[in-house]
Protein backbone atom coordinates (compact mmCIF):
# COMPACT_ATOMS: atom_id res chain seq x y z
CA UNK A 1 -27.12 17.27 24.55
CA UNK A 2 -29.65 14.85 22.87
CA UNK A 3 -28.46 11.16 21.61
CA UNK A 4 -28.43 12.35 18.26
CA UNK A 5 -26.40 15.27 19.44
CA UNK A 6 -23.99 13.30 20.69
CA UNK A 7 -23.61 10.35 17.47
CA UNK A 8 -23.35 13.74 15.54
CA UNK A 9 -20.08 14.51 17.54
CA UNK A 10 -18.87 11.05 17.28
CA UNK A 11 -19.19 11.19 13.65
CA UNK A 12 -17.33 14.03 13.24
CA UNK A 13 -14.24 12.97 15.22
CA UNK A 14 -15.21 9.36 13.67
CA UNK A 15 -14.42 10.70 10.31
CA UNK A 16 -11.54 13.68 11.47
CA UNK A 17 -9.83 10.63 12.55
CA UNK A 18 -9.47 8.61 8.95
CA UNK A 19 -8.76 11.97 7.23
CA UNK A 20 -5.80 12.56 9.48
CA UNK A 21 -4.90 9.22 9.86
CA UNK A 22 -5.28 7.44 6.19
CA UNK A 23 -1.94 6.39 4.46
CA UNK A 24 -3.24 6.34 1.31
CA UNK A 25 -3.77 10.10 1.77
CA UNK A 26 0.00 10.53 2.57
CA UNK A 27 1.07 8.47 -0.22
CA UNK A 28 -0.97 10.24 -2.98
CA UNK A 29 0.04 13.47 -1.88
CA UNK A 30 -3.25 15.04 -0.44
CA UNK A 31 -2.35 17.95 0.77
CA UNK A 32 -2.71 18.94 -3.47
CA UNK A 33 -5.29 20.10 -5.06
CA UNK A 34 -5.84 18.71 -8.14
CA UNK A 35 -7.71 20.22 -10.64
CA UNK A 36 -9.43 18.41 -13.90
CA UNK A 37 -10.38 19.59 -17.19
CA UNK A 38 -11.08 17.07 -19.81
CA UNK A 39 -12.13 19.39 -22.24
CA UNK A 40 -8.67 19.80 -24.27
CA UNK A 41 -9.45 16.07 -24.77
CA UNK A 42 -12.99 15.51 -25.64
CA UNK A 43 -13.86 18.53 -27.91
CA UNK A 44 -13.99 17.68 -31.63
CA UNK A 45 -11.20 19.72 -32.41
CA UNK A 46 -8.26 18.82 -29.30
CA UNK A 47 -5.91 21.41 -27.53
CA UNK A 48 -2.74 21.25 -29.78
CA UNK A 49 -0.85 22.17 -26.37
CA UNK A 50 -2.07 18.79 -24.29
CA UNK A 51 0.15 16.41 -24.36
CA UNK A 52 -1.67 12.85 -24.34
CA UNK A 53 -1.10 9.52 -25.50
CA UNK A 54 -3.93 7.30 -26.84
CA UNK A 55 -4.23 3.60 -26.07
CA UNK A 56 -6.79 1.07 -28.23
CA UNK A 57 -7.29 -1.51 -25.59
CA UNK A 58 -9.23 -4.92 -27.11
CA UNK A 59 -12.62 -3.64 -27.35
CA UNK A 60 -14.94 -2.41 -30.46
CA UNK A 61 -14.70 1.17 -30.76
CA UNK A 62 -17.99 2.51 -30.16
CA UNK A 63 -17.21 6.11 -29.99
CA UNK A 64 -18.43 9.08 -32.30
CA UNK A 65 -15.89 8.11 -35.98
CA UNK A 66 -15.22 12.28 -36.35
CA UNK A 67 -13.95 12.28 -32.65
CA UNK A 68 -12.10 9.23 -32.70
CA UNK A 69 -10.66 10.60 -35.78
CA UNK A 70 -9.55 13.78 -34.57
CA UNK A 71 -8.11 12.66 -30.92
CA UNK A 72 -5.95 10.19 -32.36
CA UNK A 73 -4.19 12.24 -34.84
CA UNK A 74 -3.82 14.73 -32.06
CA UNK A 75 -2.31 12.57 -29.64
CA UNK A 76 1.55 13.05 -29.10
CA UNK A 77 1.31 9.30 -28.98
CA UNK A 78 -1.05 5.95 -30.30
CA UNK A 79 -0.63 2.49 -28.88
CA UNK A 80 -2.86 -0.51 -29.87
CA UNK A 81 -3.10 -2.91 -27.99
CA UNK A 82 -2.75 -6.70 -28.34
CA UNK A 83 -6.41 -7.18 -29.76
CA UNK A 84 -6.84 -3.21 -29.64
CA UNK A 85 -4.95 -3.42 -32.98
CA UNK A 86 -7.52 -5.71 -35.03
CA UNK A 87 -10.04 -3.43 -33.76
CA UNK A 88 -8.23 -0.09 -34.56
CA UNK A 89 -7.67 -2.06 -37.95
CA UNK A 90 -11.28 -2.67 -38.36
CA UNK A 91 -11.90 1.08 -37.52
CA UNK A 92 -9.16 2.49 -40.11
CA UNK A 93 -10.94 0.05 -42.92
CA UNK A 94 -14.12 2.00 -42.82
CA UNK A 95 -12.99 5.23 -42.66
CA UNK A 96 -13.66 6.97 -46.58
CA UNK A 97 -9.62 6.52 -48.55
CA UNK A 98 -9.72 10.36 -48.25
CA UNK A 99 -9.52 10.13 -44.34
CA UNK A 100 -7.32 7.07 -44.29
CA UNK A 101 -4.77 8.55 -46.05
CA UNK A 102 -4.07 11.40 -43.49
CA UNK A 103 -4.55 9.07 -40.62
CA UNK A 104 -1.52 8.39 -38.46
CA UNK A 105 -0.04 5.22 -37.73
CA UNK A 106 0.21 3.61 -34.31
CA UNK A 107 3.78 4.22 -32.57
CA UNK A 108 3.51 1.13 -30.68
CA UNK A 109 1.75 -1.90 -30.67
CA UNK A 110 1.96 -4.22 -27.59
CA UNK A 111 0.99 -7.08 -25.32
CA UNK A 112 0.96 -11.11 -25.40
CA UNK A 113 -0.03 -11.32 -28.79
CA UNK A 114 -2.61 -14.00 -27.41
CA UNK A 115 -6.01 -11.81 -29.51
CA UNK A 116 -4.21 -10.55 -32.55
CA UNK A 117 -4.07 -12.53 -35.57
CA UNK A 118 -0.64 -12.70 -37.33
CA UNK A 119 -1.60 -10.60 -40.53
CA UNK A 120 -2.99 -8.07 -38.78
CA UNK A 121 0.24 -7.89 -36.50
CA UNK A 122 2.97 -8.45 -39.55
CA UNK A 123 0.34 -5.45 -41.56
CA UNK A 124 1.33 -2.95 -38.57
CA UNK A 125 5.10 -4.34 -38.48
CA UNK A 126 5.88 -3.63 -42.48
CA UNK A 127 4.25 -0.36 -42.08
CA UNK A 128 7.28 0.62 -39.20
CA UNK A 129 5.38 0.48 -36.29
CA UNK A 130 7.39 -0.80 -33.19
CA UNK A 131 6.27 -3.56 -31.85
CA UNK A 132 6.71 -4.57 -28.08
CA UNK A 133 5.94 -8.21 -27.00
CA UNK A 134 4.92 -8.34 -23.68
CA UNK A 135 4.58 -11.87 -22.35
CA UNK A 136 4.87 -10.59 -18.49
CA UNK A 137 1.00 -12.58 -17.45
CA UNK A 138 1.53 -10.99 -13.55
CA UNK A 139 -0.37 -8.08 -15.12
CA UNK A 140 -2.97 -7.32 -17.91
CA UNK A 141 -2.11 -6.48 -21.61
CA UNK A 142 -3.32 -2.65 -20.32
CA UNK A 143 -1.31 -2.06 -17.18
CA UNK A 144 2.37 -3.75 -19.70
CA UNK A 145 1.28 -0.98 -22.38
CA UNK A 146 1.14 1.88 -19.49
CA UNK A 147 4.79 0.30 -18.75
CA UNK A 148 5.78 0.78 -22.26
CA UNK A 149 4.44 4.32 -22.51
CA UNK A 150 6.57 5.00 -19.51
CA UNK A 151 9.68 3.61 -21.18
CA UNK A 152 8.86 5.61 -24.53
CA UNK A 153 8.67 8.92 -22.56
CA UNK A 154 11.92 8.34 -21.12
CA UNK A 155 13.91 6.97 -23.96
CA UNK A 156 12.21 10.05 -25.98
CA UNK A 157 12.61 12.82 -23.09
CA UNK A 158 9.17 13.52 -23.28
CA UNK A 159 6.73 14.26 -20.47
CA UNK A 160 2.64 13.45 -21.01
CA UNK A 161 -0.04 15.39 -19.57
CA UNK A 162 -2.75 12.56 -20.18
CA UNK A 163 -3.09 9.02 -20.84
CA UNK A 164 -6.42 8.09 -22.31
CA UNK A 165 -7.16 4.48 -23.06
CA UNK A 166 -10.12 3.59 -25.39
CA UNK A 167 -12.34 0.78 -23.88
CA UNK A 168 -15.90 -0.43 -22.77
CA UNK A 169 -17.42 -0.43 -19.98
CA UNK A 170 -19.55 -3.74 -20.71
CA UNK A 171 -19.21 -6.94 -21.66
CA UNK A 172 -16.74 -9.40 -19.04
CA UNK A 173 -16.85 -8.22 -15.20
CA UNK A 174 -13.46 -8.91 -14.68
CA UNK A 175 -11.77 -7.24 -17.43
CA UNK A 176 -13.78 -3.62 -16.71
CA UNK A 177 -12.29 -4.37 -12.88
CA UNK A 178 -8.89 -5.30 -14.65
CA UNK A 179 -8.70 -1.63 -16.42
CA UNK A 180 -10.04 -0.05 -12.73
CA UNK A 181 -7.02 -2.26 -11.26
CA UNK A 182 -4.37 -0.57 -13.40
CA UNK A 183 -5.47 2.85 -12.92
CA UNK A 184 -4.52 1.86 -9.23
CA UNK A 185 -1.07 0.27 -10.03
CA UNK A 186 -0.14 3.70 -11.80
CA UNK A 187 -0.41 5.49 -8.57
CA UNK A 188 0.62 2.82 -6.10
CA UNK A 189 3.74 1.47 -8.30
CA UNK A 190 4.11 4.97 -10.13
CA UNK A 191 3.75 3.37 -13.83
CA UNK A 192 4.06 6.67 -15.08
CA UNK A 193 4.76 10.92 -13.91
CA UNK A 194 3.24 11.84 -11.00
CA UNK A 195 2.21 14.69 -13.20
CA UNK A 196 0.49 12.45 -15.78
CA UNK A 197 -3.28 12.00 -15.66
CA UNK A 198 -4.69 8.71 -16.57
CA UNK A 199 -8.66 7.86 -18.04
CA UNK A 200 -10.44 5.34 -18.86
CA UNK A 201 -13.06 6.29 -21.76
CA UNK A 202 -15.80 4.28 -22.47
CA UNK A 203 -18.56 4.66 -24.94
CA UNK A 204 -20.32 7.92 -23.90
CA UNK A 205 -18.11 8.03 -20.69
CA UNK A 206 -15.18 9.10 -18.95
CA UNK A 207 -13.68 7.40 -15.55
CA UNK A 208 -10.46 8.32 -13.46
CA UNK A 209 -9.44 7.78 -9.48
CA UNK A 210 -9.60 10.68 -7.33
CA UNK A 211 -6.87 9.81 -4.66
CA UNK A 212 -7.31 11.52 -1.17
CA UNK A 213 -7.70 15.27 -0.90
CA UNK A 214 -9.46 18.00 -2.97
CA UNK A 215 -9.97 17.47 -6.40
CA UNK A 216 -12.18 20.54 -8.26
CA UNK A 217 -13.54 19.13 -11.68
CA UNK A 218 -14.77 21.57 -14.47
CA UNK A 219 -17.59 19.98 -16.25
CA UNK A 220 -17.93 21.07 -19.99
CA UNK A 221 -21.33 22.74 -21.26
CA UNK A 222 -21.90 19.85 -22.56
CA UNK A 223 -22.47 17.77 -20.32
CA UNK A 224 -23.98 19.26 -17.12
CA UNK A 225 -27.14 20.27 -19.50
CA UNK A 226 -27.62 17.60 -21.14
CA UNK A 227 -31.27 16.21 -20.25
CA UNK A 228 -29.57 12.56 -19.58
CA UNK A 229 -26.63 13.93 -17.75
CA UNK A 230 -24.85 11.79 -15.23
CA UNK A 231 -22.02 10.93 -12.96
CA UNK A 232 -21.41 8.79 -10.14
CA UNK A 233 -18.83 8.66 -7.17
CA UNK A 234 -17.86 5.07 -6.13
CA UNK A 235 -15.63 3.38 -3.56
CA UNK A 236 -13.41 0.82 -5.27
CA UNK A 237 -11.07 -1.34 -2.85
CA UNK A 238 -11.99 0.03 0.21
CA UNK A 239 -14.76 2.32 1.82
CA UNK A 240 -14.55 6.17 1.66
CA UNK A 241 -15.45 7.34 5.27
CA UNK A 242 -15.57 10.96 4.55
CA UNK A 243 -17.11 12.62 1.25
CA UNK A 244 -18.11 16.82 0.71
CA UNK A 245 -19.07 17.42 -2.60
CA UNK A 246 -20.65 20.37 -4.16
CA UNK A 247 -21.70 20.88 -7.39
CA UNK A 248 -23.59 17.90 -7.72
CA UNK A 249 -27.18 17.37 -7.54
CA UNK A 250 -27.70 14.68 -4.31
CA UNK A 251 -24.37 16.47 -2.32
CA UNK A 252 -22.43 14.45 0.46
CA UNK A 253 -21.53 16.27 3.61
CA UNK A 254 -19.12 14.23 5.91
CA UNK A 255 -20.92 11.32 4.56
CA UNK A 256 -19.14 7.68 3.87
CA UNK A 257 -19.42 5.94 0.78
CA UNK A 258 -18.88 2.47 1.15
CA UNK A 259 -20.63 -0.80 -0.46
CA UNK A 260 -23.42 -1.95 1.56
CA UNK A 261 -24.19 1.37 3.25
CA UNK A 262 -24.16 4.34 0.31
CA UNK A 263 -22.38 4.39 -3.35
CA UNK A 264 -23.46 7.39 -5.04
CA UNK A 265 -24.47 6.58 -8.57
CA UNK A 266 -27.09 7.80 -11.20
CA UNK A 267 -26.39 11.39 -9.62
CA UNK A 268 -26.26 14.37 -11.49
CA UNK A 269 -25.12 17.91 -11.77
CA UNK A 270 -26.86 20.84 -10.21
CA UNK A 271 -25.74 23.35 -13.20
CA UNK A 272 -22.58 24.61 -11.61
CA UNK A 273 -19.60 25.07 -13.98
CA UNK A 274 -17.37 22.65 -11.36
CA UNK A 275 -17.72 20.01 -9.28
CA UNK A 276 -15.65 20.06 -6.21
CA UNK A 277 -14.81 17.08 -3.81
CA UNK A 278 -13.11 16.26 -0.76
CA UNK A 279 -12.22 12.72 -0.52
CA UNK A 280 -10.66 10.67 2.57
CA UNK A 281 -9.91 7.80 0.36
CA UNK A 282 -9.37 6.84 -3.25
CA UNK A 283 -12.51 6.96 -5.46
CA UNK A 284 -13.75 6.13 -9.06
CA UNK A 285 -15.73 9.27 -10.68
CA UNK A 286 -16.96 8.69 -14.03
CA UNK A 287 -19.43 11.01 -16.11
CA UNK A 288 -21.11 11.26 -19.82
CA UNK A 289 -19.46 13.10 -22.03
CA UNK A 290 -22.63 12.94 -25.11
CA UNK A 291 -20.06 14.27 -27.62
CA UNK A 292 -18.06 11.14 -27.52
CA UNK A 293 -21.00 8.83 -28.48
CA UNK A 294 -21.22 7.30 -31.76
């Protein structure tokens, strides 16, 4: 057998031995499959049947107004949050009086109250909205309003298929890695049911964790023919030793993905109605979704 015979062999009982052997894949359940389908969210006109809550986190919204308009009215439950309000606010002031009038209120509005102003918040309060103070600084204003959705479904018996908070992607470094960080703590300190789906959407985009195992992802119409189509597969916390994918346009066979060796952004779809990967560890996959944009 040639040397590179050999570090071929190594390699694949290298990377046997983190699939077998990775807690994190024990912990999320890997042995699953899970499947995603994020078109009951993003089309203009939403699945009645999903059940999702919405969540305004403090960011403009940037998204397409007839879309925003739509999956919020849809949702089985709306949360602002903390400076998420002001901006939902700001978004419900330009809508045309004919649309305001048929738009819901929020059911919630949360956080430290440290980026609302008090008009805004009193505005929400008169109208019967419940509001939660949540002082609690060991964790951001996004991972408390997860917590509250949690206690909502319980006190109201009701189970959610997604949670789907509203941000951006840009702006502050830390506070994008903040909203990565509690889509962690849901799995790791179950925030939520196991059943319940969580995403991050931003702008044009769409992010959630694949924990370890075999996830197949449908990817709407939409999106894998659209001439500035994108998606990207990236380690977050720790490196990925084993990645298959298929689907996509620059596949991974057995390969790592880990920062400093290979993160697989700025890839693309190969025309194939799914995307399906197998994962040793947790990681991030966000795509566009061009319906979204404003």
């Amino acid at each position: 057998m040639t040397t590179n015979g050999i570090l071929k062999e190594v390699k694949k009982l290298f990377n046997v031995f983190y699939i077998q052997s990775s807690p994190c894949r024990e912990m999320c359940n890997a042995v699953k499959c899970w499947k995603w389908d994020i078109s009951q969210l993003i089309s203009r006109q939403p699945d009645p049947v999903a059940k999702y809550a919405v969540l305004v986190l403090n960011r403009t919204i940037s998204q397409n107004q007839d879309f925003i308009k739509n999956f919020w009215n849809n949702a089985l439950l709306r949360v602002t949050v903390d400076g998420g309000t002001i901006h939902w606010n700001t978004f419900f002031n330009k809508l045309p009086s004919a649309d305001q009038e048929v738009m819901k209120l929020p059911e919630l509005v949360t956080g430290d109250f440290d980026s609302i102003t008090e008009d805004v918040l009193q505005k929400f309060k008169k109208k019967g909205c419940k509001i939660c103070h949540t002082p609690n600084q060991d964790h951001t204003d996004f991972t408390k309003a997860v917590m509250e959705v949690n206690k909502y479904c319980k006190t109201n018996n009701t189970e959610l298929d997604h949670v789907v908070a509203i941000c951006q992607s840009s702006g502050r470094v830390d506070q994008i890695l903040g909203n990565i960080q509690t889509l962690f703590l849901v799995k790791e300190n179950h925030l939520l049911n196991s059943n319940t789906k969580v995403y991050i959407l931003s702008d044009d985009s769409i992010s959630w964790l694949l924990c370890p195992g075999d996830h197949v992802i449908s990817i709407p119409e939409e999106t894998r023919k659209h001439k500035k189509a994108w998606c990207s597969l990236v380690p977050i916390g720790e490196a990925c030793m084993n990645v298959t994918t298929s689907g996509l346009k620059w596949n991974l066979d057995h390969e790592p993905l880990q920062y400093g060796v290979l993160v697989s952004t700025s890839n693309t779809f190969d025309g194939s109605e799914q995307v399906k990967i197998k994962c040793s560890h947790t990681l991030l996959w966000s795509m566009r979704i061009p319906s979204v944009a404003g």
